[in-house]
PDB file of N, CA and C in Angstrom:
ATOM      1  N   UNK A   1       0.838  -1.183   0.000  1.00  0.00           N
ATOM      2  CA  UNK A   1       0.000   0.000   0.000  1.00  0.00           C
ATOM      3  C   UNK A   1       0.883   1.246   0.000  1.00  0.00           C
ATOM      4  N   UNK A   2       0.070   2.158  -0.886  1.00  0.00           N
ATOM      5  CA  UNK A   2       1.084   3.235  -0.738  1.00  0.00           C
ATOM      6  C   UNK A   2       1.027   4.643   0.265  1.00  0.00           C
ATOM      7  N   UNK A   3       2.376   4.633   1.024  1.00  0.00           N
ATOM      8  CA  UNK A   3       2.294   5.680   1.934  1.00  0.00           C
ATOM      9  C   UNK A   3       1.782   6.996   1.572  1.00  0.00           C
ATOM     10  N   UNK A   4       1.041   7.391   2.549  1.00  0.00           N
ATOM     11  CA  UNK A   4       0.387   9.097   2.524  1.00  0.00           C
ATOM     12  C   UNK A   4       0.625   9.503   3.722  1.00  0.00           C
ATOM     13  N   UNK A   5       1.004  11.445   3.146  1.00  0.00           N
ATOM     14  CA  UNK A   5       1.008  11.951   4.690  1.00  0.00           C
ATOM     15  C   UNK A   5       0.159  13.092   4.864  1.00  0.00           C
ATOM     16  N   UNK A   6       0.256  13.313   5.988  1.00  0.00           N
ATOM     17  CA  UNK A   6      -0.910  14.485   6.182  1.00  0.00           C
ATOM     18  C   UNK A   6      -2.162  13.549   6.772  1.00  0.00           C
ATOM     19  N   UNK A   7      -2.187  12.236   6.811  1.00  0.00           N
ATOM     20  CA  UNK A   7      -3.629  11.604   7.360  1.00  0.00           C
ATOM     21  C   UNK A   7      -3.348  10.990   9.131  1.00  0.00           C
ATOM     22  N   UNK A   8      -2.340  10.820   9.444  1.00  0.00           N
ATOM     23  CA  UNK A   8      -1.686  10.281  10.891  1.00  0.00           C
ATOM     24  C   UNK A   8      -2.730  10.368  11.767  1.00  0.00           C
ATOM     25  N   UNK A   9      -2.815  11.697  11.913  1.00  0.00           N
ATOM     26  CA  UNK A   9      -4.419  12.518  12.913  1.00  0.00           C
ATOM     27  C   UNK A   9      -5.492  11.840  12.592  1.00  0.00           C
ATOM     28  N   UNK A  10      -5.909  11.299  11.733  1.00  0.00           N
ATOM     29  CA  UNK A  10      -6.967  10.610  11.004  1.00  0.00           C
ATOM     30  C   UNK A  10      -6.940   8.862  11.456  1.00  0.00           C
ATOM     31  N   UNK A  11      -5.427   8.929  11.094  1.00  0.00           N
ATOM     32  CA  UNK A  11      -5.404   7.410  11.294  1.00  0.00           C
ATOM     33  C   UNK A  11      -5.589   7.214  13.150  1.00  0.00           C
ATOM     34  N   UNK A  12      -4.904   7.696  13.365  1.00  0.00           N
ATOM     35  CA  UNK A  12      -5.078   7.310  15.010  1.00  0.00           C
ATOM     36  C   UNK A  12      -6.174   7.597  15.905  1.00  0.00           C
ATOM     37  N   UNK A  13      -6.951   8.448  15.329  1.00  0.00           N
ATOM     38  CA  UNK A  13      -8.349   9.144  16.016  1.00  0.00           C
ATOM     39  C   UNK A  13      -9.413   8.270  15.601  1.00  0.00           C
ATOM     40  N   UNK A  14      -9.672   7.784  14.524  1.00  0.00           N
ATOM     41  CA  UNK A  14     -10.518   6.950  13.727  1.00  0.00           C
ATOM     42  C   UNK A  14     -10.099   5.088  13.396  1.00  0.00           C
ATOM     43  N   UNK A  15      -9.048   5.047  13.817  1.00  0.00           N
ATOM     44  CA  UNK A  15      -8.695   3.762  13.582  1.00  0.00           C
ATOM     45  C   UNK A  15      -8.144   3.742  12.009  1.00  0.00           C
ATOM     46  N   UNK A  16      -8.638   4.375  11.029  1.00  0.00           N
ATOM     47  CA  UNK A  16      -8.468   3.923   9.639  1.00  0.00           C
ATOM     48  C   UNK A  16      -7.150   3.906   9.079  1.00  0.00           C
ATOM     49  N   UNK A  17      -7.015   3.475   8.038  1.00  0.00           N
ATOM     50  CA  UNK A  17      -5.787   3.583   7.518  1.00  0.00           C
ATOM     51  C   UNK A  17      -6.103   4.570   5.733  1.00  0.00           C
ATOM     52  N   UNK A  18      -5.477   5.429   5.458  1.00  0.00           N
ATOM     53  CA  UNK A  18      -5.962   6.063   4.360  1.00  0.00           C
ATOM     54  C   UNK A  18      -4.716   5.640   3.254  1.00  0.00           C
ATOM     55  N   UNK A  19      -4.850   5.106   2.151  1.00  0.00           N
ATOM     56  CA  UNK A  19      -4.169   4.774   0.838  1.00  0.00           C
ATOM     57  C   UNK A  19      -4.246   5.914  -0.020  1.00  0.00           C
ATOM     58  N   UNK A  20      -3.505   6.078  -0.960  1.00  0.00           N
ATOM     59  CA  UNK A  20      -3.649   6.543  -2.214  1.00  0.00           C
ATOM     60  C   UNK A  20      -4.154   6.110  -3.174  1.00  0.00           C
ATOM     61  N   UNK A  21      -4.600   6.125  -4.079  1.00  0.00           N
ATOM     62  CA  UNK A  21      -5.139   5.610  -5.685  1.00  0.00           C
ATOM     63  C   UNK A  21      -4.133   6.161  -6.894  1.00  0.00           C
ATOM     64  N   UNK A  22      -3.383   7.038  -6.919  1.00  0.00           N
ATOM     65  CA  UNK A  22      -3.003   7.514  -7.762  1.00  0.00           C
ATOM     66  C   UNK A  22      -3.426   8.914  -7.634  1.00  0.00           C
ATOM     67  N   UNK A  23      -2.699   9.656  -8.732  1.00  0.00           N
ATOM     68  CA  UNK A  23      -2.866  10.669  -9.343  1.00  0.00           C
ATOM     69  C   UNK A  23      -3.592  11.168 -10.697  1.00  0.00           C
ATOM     70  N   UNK A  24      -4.171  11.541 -11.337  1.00  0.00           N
ATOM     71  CA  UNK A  24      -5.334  11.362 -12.342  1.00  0.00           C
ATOM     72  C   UNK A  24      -5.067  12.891 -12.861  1.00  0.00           C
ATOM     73  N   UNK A  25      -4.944  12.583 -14.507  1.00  0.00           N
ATOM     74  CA  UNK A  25      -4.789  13.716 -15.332  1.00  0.00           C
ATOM     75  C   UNK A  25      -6.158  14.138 -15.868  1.00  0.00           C
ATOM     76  N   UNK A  26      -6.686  15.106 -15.104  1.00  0.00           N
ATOM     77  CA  UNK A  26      -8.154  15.585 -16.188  1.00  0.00           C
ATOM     78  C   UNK A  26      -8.120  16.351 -17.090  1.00  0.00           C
ATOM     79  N   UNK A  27      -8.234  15.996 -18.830  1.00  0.00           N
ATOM     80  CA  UNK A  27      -7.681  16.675 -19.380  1.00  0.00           C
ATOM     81  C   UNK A  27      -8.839  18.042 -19.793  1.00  0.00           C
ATOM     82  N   UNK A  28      -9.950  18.123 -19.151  1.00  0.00           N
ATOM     83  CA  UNK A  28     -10.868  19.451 -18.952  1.00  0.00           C
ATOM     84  C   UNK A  28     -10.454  20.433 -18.822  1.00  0.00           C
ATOM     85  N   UNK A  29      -9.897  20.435 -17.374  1.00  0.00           N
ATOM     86  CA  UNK A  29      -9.391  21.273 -16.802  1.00  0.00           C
ATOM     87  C   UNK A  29      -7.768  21.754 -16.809  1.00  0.00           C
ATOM     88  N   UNK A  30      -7.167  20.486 -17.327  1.00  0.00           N
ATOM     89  CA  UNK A  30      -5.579  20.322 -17.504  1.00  0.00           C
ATOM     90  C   UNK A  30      -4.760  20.388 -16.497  1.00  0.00           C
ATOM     91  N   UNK A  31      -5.430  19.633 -15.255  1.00  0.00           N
ATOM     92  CA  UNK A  31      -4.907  20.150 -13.856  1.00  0.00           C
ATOM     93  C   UNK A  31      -5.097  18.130 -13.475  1.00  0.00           C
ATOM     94  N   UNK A  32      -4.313  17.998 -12.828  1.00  0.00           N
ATOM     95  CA  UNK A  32      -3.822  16.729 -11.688  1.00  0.00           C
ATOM     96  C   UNK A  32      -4.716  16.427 -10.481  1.00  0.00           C
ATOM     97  N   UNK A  33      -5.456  15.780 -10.153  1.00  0.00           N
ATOM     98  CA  UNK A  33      -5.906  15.070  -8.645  1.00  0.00           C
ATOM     99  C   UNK A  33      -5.308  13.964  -8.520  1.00  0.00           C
ATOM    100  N   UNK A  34      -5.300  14.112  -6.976  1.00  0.00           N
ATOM    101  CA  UNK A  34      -5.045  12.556  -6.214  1.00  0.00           C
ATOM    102  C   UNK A  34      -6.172  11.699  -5.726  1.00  0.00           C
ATOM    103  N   UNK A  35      -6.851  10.878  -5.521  1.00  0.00           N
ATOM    104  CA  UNK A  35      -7.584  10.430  -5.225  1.00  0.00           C
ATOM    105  C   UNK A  35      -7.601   9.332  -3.962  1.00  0.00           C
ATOM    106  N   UNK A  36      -8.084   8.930  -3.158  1.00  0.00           N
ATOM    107  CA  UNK A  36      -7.668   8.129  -1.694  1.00  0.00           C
ATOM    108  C   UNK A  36      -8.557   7.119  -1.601  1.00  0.00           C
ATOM    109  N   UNK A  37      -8.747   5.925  -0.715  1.00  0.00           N
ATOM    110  CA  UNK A  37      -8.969   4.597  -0.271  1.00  0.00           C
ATOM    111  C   UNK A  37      -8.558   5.096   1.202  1.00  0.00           C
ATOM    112  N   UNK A  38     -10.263   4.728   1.807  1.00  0.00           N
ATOM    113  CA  UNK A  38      -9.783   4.754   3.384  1.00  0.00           C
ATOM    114  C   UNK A  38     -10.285   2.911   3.929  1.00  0.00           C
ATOM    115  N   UNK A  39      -9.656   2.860   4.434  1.00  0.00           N
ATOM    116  CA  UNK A  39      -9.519   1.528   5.161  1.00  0.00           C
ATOM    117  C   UNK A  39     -10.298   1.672   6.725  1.00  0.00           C
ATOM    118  N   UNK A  40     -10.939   0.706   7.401  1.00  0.00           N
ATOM    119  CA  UNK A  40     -11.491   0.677   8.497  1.00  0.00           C
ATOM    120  C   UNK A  40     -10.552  -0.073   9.279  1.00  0.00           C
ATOM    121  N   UNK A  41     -10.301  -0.139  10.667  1.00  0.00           N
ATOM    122  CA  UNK A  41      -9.333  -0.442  11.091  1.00  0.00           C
ATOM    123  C   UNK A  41      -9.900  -2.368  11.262  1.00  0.00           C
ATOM    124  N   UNK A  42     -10.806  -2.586  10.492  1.00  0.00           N
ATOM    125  CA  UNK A  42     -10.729  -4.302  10.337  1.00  0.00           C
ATOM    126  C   UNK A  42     -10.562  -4.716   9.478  1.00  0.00           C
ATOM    127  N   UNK A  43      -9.747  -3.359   8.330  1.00  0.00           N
ATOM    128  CA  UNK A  43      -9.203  -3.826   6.945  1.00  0.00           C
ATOM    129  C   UNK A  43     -10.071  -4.143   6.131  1.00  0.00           C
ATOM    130  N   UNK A  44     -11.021  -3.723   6.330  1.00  0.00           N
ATOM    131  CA  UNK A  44     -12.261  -3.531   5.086  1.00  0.00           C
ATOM    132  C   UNK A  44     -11.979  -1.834   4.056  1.00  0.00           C
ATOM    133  N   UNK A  45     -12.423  -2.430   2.924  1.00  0.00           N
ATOM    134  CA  UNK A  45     -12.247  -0.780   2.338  1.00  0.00           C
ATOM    135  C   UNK A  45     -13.861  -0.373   2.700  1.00  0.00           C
ATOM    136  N   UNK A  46     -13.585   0.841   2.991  1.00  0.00           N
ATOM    137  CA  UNK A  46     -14.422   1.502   3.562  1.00  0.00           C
ATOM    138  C   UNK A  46     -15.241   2.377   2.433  1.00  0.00           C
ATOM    139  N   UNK A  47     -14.254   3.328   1.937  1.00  0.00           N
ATOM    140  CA  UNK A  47     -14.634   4.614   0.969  1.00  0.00           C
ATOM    141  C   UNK A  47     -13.508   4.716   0.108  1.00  0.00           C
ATOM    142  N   UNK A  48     -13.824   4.545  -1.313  1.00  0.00           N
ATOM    143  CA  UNK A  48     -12.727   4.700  -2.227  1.00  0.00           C
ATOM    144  C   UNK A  48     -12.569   6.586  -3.412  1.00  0.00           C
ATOM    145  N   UNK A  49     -12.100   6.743  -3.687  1.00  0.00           N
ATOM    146  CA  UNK A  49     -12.507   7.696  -5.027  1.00  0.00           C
ATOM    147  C   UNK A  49     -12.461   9.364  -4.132  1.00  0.00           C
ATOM    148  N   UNK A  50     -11.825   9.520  -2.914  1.00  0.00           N
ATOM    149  CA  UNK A  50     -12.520  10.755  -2.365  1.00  0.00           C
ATOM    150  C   UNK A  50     -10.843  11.602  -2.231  1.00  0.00           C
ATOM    151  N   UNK A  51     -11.029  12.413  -2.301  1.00  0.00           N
ATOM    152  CA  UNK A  51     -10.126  14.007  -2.809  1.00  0.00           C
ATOM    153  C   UNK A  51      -9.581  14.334  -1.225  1.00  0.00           C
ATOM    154  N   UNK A  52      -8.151  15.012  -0.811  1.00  0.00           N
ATOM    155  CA  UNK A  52      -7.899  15.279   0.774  1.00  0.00           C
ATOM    156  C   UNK A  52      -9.117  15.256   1.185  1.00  0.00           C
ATOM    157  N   UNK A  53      -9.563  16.569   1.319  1.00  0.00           N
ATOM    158  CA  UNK A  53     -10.565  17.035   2.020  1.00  0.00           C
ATOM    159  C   UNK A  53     -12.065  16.170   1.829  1.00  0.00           C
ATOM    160  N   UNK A  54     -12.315  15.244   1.195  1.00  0.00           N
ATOM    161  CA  UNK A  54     -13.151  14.342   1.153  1.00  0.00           C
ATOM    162  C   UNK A  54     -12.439  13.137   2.184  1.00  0.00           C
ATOM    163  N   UNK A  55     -11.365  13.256   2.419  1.00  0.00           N
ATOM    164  CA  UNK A  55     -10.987  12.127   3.301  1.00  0.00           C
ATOM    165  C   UNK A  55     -11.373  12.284   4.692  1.00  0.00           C
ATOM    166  N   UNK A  56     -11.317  13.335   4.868  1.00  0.00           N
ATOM    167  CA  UNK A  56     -11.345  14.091   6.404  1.00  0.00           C
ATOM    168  C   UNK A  56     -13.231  14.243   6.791  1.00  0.00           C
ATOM    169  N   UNK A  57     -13.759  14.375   5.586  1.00  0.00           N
ATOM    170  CA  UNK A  57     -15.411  14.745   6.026  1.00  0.00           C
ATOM    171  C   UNK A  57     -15.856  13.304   6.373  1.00  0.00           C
ATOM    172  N   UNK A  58     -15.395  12.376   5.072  1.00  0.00           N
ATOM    173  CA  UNK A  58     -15.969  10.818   5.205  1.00  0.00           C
ATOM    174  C   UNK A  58     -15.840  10.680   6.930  1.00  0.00           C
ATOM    175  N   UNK A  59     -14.379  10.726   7.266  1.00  0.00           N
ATOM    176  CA  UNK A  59     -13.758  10.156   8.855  1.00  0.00           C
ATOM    177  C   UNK A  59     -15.247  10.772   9.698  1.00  0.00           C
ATOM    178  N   UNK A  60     -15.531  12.148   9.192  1.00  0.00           N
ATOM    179  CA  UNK A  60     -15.749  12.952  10.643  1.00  0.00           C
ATOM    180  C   UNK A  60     -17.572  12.379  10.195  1.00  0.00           C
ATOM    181  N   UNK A  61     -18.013  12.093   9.340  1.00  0.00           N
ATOM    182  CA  UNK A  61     -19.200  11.948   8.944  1.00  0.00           C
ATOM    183  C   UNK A  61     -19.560  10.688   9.503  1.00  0.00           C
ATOM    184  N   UNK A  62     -18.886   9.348   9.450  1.00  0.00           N
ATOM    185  CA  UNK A  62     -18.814   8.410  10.011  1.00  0.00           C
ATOM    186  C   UNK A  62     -18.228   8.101  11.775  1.00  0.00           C
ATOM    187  N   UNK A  63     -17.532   9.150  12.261  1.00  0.00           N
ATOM    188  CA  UNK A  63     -16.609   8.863  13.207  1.00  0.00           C
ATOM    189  C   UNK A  63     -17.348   7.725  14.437  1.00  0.00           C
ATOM    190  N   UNK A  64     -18.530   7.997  14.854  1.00  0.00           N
ATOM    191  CA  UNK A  64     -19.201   7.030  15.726  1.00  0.00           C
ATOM    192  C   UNK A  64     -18.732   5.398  14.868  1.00  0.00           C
ATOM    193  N   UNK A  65     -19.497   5.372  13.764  1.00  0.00           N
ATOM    194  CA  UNK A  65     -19.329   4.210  13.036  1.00  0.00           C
ATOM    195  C   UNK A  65     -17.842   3.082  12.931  1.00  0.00           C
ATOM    196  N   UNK A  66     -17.106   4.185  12.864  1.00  0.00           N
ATOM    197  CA  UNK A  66     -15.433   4.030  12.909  1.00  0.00           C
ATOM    198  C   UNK A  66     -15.250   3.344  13.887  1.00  0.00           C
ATOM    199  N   UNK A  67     -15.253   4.893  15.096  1.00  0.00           N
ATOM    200  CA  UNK A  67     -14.774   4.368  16.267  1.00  0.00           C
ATOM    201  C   UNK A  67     -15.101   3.286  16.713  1.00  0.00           C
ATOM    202  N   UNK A  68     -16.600   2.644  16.813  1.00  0.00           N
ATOM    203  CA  UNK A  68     -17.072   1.267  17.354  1.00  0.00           C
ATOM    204  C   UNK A  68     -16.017   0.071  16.745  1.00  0.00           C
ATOM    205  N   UNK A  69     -15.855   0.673  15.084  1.00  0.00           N
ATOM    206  CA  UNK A  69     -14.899  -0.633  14.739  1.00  0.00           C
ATOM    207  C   UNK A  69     -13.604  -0.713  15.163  1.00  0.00           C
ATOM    208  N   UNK A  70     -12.712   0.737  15.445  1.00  0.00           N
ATOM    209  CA  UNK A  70     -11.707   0.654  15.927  1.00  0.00           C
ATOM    210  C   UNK A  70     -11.621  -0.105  17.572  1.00  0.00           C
ATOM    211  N   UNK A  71     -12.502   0.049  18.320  1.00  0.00           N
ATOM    212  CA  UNK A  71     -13.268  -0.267  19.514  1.00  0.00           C
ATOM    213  C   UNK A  71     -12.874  -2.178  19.760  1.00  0.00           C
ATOM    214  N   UNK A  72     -13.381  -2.090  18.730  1.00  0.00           N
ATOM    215  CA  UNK A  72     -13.726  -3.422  18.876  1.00  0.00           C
ATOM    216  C   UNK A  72     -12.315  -4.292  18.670  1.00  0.00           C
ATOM    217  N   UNK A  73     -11.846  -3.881  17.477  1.00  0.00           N
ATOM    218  CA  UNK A  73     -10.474  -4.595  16.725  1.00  0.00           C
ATOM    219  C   UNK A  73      -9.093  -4.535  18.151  1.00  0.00           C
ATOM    220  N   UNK A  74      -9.622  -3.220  19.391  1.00  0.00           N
ATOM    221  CA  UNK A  74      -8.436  -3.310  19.754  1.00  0.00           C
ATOM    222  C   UNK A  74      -8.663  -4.368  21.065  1.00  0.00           C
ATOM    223  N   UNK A  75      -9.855  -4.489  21.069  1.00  0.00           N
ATOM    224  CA  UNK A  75     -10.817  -5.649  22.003  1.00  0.00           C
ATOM    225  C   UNK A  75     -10.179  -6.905  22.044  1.00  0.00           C
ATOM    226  N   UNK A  76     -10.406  -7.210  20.642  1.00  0.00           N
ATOM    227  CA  UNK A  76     -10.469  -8.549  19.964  1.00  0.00           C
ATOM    228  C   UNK A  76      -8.586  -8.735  20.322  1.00  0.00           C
ATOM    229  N   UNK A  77      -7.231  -7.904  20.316  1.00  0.00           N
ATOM    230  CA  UNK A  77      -6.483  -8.111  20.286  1.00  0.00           C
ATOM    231  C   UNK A  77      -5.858  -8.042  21.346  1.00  0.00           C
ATOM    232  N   UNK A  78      -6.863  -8.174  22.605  1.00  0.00           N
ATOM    233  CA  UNK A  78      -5.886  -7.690  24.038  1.00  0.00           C
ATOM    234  C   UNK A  78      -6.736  -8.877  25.035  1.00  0.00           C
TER     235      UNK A  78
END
């Protein structure tokens, strides 16, 4: 998987793990996006196709949802 930064705060507050997808040439606009894969911390993909700041709303939009799974996974391992 490929490393990203700027998500750490994300990862540790929410359990998730956030991927990259690549970078994507739109030739409309003639301008570059990145696109992200967030992971749930039981390694399910969660949300694929979403932009920084789409990474951060998904987390905070879901965060109850998250947290229970992060909750649980650190349950299951102690």
């Amino acid at each position: 998987m490929n490393e990203t930064r700027g998500f750490k705060t994300l990862e540790k507050r929410y359990g998730v793990k956030v991927v990259s997808e690549g970078v994507h040439f739109n030739p409309l606009t003639n301008r570059t996006s990145e696109t992200f894969k967030i992971y749930s911390a039981d390694k399910c993909k969660w949300e694929n196709g979403l932009s920084r700041a789409g990474v951060k709303k998904e987390c905070e939009k879901w965060a109850r949802q998250l947290l229970e799974i992060k909750e649980k996974v650190e349950n299951a391992r102690s």
